[in-house]
PDB file of N, CA and C in Angstrom:
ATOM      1  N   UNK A   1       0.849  -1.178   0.000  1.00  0.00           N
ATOM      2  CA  UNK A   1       0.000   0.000   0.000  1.00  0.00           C
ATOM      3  C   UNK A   1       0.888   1.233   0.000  1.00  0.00           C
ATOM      4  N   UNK A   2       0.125   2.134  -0.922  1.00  0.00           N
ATOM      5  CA  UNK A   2       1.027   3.302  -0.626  1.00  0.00           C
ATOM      6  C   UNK A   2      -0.066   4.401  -0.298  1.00  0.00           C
ATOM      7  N   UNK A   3       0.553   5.140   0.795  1.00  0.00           N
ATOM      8  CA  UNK A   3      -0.404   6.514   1.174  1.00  0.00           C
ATOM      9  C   UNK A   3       0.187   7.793   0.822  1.00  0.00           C
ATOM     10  N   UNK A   4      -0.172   8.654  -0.319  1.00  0.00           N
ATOM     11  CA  UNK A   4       0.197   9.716  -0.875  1.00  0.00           C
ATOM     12  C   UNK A   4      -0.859  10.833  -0.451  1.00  0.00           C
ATOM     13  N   UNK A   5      -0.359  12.158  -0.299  1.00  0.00           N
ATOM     14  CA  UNK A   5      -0.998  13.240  -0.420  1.00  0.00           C
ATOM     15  C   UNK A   5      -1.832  13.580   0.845  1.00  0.00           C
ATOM     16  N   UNK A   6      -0.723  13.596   1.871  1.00  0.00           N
ATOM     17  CA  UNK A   6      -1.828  13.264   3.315  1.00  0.00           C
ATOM     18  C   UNK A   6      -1.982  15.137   3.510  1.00  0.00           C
ATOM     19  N   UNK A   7      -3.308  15.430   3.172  1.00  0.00           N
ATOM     20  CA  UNK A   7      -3.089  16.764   3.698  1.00  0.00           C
ATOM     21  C   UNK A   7      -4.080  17.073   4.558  1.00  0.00           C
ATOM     22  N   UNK A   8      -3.783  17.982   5.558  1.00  0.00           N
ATOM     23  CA  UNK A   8      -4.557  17.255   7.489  1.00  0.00           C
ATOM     24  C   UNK A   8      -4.453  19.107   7.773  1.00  0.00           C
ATOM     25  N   UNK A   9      -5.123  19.216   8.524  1.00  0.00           N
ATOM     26  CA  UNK A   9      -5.216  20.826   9.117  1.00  0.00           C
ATOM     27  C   UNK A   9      -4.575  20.396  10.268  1.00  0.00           C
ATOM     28  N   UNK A  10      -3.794  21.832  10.824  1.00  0.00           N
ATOM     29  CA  UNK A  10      -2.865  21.158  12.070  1.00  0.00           C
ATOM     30  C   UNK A  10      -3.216  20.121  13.111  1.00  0.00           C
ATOM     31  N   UNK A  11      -4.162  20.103  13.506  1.00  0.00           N
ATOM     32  CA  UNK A  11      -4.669  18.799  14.454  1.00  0.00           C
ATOM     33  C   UNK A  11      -4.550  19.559  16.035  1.00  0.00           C
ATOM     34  N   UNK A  12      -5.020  18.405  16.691  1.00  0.00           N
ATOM     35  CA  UNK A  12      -5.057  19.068  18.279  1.00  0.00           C
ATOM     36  C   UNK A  12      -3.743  17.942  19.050  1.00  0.00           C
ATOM     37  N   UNK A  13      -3.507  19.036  19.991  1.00  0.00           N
ATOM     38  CA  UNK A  13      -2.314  17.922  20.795  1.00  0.00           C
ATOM     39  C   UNK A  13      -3.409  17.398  22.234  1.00  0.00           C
ATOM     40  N   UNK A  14      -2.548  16.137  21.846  1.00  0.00           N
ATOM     41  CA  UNK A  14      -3.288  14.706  23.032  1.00  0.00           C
ATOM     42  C   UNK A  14      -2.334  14.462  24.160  1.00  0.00           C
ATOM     43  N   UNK A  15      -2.752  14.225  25.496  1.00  0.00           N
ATOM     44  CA  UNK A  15      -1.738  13.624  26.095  1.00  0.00           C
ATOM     45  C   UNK A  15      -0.936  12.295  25.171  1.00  0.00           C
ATOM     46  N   UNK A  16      -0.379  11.653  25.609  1.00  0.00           N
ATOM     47  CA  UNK A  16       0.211  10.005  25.617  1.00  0.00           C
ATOM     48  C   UNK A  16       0.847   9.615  26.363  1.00  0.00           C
ATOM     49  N   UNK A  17       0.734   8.228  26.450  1.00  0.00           N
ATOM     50  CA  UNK A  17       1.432   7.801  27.684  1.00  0.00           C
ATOM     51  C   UNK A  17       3.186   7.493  27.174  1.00  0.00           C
ATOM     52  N   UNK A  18       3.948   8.195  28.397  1.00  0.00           N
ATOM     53  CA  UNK A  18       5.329   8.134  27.990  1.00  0.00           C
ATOM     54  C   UNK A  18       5.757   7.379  28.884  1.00  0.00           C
ATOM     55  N   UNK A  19       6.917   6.353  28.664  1.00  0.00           N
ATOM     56  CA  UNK A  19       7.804   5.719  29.302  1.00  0.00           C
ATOM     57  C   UNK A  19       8.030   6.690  31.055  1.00  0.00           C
ATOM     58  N   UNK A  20       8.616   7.609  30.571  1.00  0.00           N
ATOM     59  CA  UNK A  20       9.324   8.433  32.333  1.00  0.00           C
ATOM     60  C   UNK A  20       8.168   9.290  32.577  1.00  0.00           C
ATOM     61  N   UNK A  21       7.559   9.736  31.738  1.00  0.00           N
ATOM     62  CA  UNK A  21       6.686  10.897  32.596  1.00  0.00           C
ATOM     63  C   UNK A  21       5.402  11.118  32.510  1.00  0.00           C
ATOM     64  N   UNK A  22       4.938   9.723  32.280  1.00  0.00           N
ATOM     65  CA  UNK A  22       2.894   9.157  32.450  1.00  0.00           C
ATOM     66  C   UNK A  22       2.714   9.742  31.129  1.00  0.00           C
ATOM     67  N   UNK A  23       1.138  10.439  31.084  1.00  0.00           N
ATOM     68  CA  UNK A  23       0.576  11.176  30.407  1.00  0.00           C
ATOM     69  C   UNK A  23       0.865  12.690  30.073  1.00  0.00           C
ATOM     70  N   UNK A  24       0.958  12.701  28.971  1.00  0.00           N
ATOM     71  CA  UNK A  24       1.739  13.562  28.960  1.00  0.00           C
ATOM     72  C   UNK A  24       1.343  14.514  27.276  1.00  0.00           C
ATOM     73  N   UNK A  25       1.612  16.258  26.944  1.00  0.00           N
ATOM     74  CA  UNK A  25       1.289  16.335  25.691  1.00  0.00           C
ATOM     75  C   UNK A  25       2.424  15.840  25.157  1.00  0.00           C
ATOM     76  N   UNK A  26       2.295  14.823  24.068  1.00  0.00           N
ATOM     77  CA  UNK A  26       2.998  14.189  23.553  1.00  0.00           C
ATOM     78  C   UNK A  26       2.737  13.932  21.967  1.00  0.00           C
ATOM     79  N   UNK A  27       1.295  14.002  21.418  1.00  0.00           N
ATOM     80  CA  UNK A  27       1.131  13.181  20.143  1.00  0.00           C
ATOM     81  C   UNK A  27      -0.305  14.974  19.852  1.00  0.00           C
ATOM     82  N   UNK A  28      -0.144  14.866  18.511  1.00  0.00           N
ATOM     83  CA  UNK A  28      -0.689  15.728  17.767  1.00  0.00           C
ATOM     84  C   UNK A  28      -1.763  14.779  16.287  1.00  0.00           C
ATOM     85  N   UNK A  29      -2.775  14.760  16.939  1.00  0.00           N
ATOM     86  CA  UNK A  29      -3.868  14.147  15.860  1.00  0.00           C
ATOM     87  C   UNK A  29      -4.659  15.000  15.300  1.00  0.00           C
ATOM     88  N   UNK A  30      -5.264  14.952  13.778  1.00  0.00           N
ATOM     89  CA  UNK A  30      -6.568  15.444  13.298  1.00  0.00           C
ATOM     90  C   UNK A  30      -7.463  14.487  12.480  1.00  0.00           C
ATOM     91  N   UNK A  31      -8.662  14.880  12.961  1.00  0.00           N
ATOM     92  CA  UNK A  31      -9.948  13.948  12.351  1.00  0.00           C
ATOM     93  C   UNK A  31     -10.521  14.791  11.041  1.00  0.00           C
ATOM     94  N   UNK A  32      -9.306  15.470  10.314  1.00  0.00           N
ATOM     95  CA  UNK A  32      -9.653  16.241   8.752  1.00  0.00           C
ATOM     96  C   UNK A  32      -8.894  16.028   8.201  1.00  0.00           C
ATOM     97  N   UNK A  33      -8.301  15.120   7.631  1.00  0.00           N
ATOM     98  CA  UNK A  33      -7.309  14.842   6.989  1.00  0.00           C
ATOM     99  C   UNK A  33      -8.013  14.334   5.302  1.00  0.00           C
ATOM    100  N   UNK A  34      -7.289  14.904   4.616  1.00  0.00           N
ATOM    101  CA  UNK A  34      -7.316  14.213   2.936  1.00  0.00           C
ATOM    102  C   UNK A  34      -5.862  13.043   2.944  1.00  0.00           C
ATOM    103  N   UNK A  35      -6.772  12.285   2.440  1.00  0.00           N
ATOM    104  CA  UNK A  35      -5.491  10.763   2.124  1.00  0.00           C
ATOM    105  C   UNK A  35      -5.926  10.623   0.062  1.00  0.00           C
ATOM    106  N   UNK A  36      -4.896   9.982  -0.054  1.00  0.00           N
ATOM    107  CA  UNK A  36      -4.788   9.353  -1.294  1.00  0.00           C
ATOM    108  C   UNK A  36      -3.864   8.085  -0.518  1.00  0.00           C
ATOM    109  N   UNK A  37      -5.167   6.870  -1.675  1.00  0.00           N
ATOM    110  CA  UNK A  37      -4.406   5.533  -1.267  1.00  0.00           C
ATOM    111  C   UNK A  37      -4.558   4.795  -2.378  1.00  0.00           C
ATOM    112  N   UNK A  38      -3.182   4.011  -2.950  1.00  0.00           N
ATOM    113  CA  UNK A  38      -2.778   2.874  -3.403  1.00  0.00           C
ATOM    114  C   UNK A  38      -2.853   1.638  -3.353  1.00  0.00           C
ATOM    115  N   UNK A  39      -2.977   0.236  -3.971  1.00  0.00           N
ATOM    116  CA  UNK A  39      -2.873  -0.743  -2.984  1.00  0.00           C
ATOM    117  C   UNK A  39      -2.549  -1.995  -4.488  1.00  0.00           C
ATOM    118  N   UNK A  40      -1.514  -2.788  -4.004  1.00  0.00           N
ATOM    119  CA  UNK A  40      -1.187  -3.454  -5.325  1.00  0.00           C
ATOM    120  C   UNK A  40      -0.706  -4.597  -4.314  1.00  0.00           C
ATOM    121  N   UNK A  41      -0.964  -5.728  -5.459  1.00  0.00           N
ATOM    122  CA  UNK A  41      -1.279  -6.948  -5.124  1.00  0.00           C
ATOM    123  C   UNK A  41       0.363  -7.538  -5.038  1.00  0.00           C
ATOM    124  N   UNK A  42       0.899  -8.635  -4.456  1.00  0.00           N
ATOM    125  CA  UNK A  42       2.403  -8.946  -4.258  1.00  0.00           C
ATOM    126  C   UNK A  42       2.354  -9.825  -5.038  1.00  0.00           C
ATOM    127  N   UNK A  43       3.387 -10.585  -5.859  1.00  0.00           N
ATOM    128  CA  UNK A  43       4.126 -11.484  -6.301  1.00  0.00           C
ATOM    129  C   UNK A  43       5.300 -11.510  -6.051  1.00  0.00           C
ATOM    130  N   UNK A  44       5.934 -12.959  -5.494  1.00  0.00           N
ATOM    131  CA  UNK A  44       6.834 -13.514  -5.109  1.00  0.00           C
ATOM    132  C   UNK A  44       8.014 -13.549  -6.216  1.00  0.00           C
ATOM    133  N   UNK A  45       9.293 -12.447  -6.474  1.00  0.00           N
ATOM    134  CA  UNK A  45      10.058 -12.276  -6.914  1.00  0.00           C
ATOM    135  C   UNK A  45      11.064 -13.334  -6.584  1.00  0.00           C
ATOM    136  N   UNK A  46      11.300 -14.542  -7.567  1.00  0.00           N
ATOM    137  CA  UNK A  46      12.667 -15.653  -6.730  1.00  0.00           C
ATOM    138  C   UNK A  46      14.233 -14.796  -7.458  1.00  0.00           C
ATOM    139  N   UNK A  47      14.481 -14.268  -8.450  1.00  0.00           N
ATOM    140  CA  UNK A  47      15.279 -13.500  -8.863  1.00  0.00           C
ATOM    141  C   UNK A  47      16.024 -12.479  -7.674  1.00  0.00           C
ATOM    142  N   UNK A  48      14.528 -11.565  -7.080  1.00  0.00           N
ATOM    143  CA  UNK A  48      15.033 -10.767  -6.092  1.00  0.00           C
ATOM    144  C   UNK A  48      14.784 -11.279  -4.743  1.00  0.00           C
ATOM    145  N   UNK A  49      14.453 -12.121  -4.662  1.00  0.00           N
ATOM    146  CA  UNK A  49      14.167 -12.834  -3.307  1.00  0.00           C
ATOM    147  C   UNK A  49      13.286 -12.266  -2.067  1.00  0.00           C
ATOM    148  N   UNK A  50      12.442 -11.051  -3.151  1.00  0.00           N
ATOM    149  CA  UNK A  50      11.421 -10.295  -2.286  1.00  0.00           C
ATOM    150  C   UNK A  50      10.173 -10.336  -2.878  1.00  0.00           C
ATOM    151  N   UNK A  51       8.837  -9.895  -2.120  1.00  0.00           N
ATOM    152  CA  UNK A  51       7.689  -9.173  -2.783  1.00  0.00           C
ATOM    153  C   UNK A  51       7.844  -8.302  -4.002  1.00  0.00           C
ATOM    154  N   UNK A  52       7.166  -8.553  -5.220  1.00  0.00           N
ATOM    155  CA  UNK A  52       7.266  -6.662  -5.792  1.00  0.00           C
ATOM    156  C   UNK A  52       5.243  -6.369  -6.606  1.00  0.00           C
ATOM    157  N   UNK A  53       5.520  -5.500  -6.312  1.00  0.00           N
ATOM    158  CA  UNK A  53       3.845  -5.250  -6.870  1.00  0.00           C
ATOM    159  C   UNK A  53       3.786  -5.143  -7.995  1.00  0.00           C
ATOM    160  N   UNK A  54       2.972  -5.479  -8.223  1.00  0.00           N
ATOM    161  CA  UNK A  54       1.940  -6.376  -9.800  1.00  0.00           C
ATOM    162  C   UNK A  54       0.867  -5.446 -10.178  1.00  0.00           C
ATOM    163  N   UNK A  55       1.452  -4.577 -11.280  1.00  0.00           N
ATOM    164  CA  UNK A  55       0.284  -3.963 -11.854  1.00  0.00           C
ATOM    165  C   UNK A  55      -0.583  -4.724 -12.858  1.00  0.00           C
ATOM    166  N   UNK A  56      -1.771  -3.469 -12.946  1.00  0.00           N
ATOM    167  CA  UNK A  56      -1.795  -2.209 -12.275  1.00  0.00           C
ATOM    168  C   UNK A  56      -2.514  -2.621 -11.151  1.00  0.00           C
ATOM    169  N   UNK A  57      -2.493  -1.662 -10.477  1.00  0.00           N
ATOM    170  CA  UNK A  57      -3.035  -1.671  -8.874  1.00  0.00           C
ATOM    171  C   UNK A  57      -4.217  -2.026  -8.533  1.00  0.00           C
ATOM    172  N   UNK A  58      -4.533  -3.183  -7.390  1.00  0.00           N
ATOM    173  CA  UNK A  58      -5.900  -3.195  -7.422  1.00  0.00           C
ATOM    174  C   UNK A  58      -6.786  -1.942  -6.128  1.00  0.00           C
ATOM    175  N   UNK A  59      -6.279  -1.152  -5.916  1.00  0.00           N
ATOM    176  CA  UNK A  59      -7.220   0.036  -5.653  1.00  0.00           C
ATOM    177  C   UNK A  59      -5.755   0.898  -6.155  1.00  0.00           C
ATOM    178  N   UNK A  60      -6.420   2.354  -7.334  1.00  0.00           N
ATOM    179  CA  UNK A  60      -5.335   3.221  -7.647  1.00  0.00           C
ATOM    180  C   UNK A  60      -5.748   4.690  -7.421  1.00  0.00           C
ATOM    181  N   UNK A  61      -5.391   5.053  -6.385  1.00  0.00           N
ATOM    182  CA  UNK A  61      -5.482   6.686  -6.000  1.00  0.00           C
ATOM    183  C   UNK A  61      -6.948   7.105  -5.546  1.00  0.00           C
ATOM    184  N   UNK A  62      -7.273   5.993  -4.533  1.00  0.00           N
ATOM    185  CA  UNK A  62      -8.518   6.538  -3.709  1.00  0.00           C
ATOM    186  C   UNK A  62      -8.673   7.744  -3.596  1.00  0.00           C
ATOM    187  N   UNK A  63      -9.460   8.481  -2.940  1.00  0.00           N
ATOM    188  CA  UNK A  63      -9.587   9.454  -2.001  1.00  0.00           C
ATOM    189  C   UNK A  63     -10.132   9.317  -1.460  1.00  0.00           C
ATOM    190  N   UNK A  64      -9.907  10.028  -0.037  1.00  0.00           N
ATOM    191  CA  UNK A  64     -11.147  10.004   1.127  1.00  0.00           C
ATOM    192  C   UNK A  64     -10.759  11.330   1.746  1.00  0.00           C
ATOM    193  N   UNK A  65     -12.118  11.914   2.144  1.00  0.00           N
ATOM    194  CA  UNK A  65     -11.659  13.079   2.769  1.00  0.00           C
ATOM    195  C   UNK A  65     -12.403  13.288   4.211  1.00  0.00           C
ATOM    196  N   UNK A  66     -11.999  11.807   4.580  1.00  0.00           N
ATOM    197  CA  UNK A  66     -12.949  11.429   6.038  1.00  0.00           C
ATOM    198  C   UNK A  66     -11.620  10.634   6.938  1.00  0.00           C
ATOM    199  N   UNK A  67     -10.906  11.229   6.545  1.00  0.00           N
ATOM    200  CA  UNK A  67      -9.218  10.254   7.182  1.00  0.00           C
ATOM    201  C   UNK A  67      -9.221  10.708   8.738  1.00  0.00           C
ATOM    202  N   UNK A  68      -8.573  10.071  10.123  1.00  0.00           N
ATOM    203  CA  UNK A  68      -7.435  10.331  10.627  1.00  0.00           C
ATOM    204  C   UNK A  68      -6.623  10.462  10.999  1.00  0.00           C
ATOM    205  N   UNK A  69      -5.361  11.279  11.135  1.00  0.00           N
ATOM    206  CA  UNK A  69      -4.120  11.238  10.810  1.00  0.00           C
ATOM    207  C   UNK A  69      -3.020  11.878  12.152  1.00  0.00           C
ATOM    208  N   UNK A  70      -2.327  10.451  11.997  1.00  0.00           N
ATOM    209  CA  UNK A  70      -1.123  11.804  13.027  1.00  0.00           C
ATOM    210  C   UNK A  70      -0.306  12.770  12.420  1.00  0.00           C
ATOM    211  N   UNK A  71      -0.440  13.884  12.703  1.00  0.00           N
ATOM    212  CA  UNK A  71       0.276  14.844  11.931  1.00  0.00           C
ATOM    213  C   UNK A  71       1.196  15.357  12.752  1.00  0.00           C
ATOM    214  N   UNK A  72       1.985  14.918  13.848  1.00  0.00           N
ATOM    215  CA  UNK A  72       2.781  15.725  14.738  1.00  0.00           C
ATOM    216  C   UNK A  72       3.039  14.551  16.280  1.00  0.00           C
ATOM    217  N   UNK A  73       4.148  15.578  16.793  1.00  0.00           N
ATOM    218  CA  UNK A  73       3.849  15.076  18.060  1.00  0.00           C
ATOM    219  C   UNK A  73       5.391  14.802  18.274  1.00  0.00           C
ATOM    220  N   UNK A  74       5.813  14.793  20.070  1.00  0.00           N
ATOM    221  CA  UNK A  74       6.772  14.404  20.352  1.00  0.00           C
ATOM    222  C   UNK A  74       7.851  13.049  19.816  1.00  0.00           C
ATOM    223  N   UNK A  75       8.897  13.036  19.690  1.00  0.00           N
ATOM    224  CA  UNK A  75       9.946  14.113  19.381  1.00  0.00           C
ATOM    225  C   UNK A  75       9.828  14.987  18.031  1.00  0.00           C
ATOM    226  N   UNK A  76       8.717  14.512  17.609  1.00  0.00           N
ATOM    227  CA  UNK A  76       8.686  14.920  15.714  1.00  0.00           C
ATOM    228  C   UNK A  76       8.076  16.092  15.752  1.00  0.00           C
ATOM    229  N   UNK A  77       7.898  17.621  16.371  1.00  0.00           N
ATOM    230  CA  UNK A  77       7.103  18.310  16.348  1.00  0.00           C
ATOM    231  C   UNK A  77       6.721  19.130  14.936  1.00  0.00           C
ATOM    232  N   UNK A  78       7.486  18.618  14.040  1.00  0.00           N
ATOM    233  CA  UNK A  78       7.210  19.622  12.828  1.00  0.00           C
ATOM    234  C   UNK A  78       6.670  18.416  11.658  1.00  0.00           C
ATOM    235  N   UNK A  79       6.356  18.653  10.958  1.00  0.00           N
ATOM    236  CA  UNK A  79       5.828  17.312   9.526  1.00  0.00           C
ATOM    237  C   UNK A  79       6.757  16.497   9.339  1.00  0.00           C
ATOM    238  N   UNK A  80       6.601  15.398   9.098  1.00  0.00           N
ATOM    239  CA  UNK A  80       7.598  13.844   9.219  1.00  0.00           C
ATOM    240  C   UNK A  80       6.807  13.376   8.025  1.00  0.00           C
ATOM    241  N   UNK A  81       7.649  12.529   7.125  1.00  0.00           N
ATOM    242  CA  UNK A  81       8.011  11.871   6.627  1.00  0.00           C
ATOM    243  C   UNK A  81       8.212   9.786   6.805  1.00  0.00           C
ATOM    244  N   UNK A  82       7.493   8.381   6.383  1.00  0.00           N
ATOM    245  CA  UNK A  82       7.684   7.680   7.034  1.00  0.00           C
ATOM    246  C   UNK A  82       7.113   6.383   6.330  1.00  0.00           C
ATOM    247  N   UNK A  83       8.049   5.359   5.996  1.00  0.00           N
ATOM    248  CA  UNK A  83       7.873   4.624   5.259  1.00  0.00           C
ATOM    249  C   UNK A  83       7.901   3.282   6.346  1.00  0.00           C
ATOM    250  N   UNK A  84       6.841   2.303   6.246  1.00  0.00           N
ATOM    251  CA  UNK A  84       6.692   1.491   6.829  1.00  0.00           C
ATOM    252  C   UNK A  84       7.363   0.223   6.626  1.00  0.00           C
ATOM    253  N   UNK A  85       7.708  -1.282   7.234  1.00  0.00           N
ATOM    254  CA  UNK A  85       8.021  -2.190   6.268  1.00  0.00           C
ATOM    255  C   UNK A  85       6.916  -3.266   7.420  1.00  0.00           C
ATOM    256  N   UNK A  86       6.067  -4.286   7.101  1.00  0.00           N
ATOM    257  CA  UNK A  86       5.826  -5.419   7.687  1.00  0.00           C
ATOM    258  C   UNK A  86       6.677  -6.694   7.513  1.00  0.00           C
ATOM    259  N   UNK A  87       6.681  -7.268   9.130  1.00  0.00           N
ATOM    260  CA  UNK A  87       7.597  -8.317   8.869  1.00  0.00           C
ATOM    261  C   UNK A  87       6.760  -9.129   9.657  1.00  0.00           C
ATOM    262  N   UNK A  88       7.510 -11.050   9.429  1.00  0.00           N
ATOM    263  CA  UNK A  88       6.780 -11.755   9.841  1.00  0.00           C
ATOM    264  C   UNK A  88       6.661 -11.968  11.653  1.00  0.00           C
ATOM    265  N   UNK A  89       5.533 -12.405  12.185  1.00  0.00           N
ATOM    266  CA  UNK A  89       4.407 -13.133  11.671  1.00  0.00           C
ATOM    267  C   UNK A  89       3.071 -12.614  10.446  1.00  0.00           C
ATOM    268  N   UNK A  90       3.379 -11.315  11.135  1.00  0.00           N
ATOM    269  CA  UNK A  90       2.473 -10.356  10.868  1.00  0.00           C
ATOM    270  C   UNK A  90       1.602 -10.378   9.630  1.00  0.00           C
ATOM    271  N   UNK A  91       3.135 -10.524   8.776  1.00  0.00           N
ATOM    272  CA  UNK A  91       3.178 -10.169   7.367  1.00  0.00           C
ATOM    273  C   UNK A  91       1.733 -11.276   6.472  1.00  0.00           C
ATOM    274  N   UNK A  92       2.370 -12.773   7.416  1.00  0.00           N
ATOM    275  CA  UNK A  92       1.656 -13.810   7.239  1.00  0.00           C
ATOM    276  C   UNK A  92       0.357 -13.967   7.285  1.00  0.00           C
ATOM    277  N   UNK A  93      -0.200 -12.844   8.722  1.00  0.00           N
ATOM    278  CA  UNK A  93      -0.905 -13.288   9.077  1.00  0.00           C
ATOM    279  C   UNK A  93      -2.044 -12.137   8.003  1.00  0.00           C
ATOM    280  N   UNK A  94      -1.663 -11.473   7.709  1.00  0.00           N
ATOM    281  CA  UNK A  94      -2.209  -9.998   6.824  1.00  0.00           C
ATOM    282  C   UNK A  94      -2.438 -10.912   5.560  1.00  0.00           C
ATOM    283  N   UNK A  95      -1.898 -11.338   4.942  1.00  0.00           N
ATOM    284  CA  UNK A  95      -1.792 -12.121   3.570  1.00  0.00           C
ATOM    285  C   UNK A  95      -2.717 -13.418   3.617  1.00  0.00           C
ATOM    286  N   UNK A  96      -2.771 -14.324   4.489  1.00  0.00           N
ATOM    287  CA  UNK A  96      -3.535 -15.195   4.747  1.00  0.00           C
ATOM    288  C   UNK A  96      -4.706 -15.102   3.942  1.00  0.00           C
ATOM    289  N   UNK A  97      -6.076 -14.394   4.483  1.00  0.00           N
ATOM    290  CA  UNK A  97      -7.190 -14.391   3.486  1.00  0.00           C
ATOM    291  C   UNK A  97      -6.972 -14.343   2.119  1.00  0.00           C
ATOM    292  N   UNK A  98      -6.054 -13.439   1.292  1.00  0.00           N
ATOM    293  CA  UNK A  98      -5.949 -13.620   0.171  1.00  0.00           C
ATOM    294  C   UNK A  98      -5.561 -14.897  -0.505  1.00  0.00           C
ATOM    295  N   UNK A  99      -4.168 -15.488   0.145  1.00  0.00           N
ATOM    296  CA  UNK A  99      -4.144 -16.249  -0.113  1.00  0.00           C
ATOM    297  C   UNK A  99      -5.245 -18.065   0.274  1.00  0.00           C
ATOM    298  N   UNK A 100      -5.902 -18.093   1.151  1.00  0.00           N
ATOM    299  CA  UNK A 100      -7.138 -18.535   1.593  1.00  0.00           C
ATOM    300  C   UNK A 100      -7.778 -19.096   0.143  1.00  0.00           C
ATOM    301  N   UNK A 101      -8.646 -17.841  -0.174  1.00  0.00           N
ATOM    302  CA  UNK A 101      -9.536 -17.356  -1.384  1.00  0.00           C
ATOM    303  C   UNK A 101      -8.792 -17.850  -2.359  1.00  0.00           C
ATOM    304  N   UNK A 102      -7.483 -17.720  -2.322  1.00  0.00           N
ATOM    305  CA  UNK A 102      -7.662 -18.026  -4.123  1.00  0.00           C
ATOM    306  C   UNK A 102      -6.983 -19.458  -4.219  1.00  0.00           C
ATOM    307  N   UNK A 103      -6.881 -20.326  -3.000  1.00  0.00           N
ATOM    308  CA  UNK A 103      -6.730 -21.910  -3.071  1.00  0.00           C
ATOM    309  C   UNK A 103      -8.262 -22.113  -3.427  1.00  0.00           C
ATOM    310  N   UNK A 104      -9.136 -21.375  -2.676  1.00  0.00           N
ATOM    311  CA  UNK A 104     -10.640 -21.674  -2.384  1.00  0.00           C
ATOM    312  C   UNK A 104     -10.914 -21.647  -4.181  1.00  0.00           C
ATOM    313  N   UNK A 105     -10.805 -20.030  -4.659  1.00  0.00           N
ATOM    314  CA  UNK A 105     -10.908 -20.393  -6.468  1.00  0.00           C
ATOM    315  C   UNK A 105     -10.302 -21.480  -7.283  1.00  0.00           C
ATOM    316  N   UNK A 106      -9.172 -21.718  -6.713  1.00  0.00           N
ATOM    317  CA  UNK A 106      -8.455 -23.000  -7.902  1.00  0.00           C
ATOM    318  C   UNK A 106      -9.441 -24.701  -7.225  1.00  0.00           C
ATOM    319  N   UNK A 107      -9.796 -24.732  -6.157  1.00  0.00           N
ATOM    320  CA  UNK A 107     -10.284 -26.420  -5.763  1.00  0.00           C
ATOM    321  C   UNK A 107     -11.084 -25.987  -6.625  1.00  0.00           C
ATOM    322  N   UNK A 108     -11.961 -24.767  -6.287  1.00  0.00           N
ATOM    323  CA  UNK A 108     -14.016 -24.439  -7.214  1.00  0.00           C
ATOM    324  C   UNK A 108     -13.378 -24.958  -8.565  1.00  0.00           C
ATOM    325  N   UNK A 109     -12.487 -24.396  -9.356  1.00  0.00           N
ATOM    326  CA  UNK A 109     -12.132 -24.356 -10.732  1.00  0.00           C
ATOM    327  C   UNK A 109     -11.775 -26.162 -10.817  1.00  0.00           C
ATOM    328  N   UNK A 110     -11.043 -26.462 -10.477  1.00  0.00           N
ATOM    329  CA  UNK A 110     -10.611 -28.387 -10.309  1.00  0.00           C
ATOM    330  C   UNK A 110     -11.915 -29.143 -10.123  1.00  0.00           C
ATOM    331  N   UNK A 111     -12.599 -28.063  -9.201  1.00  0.00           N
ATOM    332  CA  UNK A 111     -13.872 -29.524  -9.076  1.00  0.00           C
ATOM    333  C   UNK A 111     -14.783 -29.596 -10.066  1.00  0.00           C
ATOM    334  N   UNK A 112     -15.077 -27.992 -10.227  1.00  0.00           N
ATOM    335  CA  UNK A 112     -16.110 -27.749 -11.720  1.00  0.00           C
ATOM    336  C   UNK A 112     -15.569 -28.528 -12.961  1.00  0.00           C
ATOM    337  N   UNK A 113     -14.354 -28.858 -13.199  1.00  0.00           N
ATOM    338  CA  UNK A 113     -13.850 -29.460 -14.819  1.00  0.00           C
ATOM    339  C   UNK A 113     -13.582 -30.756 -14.558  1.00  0.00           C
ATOM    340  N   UNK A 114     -13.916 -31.379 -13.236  1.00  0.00           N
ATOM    341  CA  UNK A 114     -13.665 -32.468 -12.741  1.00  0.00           C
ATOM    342  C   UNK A 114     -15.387 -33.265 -12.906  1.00  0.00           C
ATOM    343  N   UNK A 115     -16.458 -32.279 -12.720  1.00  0.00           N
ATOM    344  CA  UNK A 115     -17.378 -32.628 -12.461  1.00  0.00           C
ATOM    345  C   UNK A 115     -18.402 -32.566 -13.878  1.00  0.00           C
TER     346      UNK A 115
END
């Protein structure tokens, strides 16, 4: 997934809970945020020995203008920048249904030409 074009009105600051000093203002949220979202399907690269996405995308440049977003907040007090990576179990456990479904399509497809 990719999230482009996050544009958010400054937001309000929240306590959070910090390691040394409880609750605390710490994190900066808004419930107005514009998102643009991406989302492309993985195939198993054995060449590169990673994921790479498979166009074209199966959702390409949503919008929603009902997002919300952290836009701030301790130590980051000014706009950040932030690229995610999932790793396993996680990764596994996120992927699962898809992969689920489309064993579920190939038996339907085997049994129908079987039957």
């Amino acid at each position: 997934a990719k999230i482009d074009d996050v544009d958010a009105v400054p937001g309000v600051l929240l306590r959070a809970p910090t390691e040394e000093e409880g609750m605390v203002y710490f994190a900066r949220d808004t419930y107005y945020a514009n998102i643009t979202l991406s989302l492309w399907n993985l195939q198993w690269n054995d060449e590169l020995k990673e994921y790479v996405r498979v166009e074209p995308p199966i959702v390409d440049r949503a919008f929603s203008s009902q997002c919300a977003a952290e836009v701030g907040g301790g130590p980051w007090w000014d706009t950040w920048n932030k690229t995610s990576e999932m790793v396993q179990p996680m990764k596994g456990l996120v992927r699962f249904p898809y992969l689920a479904q489309r064993v579920k399509r190939r038996i339907g497809s085997w049994w129908r030409r079987k039957g």
